[in-house]
Protein backbone atom coordinates (compact mmCIF):
# COMPACT_ATOMS: atom_id res chain seq x y z
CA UNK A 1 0.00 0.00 0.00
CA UNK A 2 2.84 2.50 0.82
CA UNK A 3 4.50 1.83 -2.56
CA UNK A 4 1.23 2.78 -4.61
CA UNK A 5 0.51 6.00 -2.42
CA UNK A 6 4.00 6.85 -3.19
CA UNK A 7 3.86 6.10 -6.64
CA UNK A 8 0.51 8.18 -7.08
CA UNK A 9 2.68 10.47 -4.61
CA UNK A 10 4.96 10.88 -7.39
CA UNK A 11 2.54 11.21 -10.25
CA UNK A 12 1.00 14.11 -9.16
CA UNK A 13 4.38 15.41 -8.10
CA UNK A 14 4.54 15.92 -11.86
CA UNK A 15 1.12 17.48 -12.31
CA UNK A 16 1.89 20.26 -9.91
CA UNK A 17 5.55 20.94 -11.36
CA UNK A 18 3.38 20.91 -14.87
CA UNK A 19 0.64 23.14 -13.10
CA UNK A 20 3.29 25.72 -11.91
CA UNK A 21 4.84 26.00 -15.95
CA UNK A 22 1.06 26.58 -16.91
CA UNK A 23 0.25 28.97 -13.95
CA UNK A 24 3.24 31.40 -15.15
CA UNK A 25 1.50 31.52 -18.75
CA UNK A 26 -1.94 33.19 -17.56
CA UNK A 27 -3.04 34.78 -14.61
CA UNK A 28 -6.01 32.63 -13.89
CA UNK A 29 -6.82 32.23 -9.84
CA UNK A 30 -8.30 28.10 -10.85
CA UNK A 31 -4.86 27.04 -12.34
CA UNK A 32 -2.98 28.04 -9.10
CA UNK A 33 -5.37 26.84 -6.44
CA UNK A 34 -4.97 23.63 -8.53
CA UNK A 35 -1.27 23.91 -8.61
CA UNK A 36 -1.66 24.28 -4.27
CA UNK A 37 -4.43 21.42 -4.54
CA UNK A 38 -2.24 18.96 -6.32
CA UNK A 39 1.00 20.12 -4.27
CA UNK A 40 -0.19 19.59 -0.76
CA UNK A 41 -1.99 16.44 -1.95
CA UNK A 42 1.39 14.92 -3.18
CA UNK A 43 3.05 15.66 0.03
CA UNK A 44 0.09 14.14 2.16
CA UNK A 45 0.25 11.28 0.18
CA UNK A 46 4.01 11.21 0.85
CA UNK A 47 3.93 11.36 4.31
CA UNK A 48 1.39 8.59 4.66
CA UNK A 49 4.17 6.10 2.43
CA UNK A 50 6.64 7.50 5.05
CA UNK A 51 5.00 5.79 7.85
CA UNK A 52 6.10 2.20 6.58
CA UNK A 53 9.04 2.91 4.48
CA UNK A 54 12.92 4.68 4.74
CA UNK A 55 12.83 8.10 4.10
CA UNK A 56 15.70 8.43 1.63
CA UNK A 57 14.37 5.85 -0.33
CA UNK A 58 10.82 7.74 -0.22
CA UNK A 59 12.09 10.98 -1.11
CA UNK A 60 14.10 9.73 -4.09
CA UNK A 61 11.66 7.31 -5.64
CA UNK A 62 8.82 10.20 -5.32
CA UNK A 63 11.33 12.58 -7.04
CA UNK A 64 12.59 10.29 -9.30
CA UNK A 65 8.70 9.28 -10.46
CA UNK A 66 8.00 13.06 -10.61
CA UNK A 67 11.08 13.56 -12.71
CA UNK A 68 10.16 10.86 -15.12
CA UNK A 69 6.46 11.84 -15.09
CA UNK A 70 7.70 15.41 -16.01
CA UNK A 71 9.79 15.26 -18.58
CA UNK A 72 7.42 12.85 -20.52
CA UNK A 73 4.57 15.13 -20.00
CA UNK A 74 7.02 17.90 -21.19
CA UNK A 75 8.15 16.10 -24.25
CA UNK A 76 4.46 14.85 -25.80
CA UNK A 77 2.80 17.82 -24.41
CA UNK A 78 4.70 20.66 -24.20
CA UNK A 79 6.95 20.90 -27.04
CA UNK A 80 10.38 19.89 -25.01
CA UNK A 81 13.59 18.03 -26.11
CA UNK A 82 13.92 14.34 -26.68
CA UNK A 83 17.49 13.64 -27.35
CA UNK A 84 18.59 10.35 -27.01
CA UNK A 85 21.09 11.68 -24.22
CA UNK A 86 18.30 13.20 -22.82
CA UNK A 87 16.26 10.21 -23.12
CA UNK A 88 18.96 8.15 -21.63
CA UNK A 89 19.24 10.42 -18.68
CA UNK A 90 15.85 9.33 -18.03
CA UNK A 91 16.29 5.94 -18.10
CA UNK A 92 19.04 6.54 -15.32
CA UNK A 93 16.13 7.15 -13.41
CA UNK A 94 14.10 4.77 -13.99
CA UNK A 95 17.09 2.42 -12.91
CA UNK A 96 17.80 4.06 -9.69
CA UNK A 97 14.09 4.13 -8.79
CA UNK A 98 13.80 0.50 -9.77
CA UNK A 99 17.15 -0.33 -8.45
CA UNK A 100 15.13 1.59 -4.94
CA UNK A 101 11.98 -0.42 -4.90
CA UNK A 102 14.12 -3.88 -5.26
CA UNK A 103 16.42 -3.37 -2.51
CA UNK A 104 13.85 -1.76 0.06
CA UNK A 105 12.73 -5.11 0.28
CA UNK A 106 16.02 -6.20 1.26
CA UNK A 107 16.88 -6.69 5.05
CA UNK A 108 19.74 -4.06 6.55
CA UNK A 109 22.88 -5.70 7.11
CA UNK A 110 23.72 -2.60 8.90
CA UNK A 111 23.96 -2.58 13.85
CA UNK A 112 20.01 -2.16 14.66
CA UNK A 113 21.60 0.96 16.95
CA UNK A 114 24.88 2.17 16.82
CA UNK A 115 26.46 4.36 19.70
CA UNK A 116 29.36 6.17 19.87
CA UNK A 117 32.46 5.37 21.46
CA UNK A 118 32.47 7.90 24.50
CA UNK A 119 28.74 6.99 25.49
CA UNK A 120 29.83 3.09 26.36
CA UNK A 121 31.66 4.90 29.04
CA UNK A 122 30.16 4.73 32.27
CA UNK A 123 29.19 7.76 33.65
CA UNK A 124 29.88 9.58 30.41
CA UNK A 125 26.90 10.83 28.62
CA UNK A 126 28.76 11.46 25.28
CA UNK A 127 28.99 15.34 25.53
CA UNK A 128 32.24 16.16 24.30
CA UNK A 129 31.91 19.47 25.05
CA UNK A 130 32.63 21.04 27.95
């Protein structure tokens, strides 16, 4: 469930970036309260997907799916490049959020807590300052 409201998360990630372009080219009140709409949405929908999963991974999957979403938008609908280096930029992304999803799934190899040397001394709270 986390992965879908982060992938929807994402999506409209790219109609608000869209939205904000298309605000700048009139002055109509509807196309920014939609641009706010779709914005705070996004980030709800975020912070819902943070609940069960890491937050790095969150942030760059939903920016990586909004980055995708854009420039695909941008390039059938509004008139931008599609290079193939361009192109294959994009597919870098794809990767890496792929290459995200797969190894979320993954356990951590990585100390469930990990303290620092001074604080394992007793009656030392860590505080290195005086």
């Amino acid at each position: 469930m986390a992965w879908t409201l982060l992938l929807v998360a994402g999506m409209l990630e790219a109609v608000w970036v869209v939205g904000l372009k298309k605000s700048h080219e009139s002055e109509l009140v509807w196309q920014k309260l939609i641009f706010f709409g779709v914005s705070i949405l996004s980030f709800l929908l975020m912070d819902r997907a943070l609940k069960t999963l890491p937050a790095g991974t969150s942030y760059a999957v939903w920016t990586g799916i909004g980055a995708i979403t854009t420039t695909i938008v941008g390039v059938l609908w509004l008139g931008e490049s599609s290079s193939p280096l361009r192109l294959l930029c994009i597919l870098l992304v794809v990767a890496g959020v792929v290459g995200l999803k797969w190894t979320s799934n993954r356990p951590s190899t990585a100390p469930a807590s990990v303290t620092s040397p001074a604080a394992a001394v007793p009656g030392h709270d860590g505080d290195t300052h005086n």
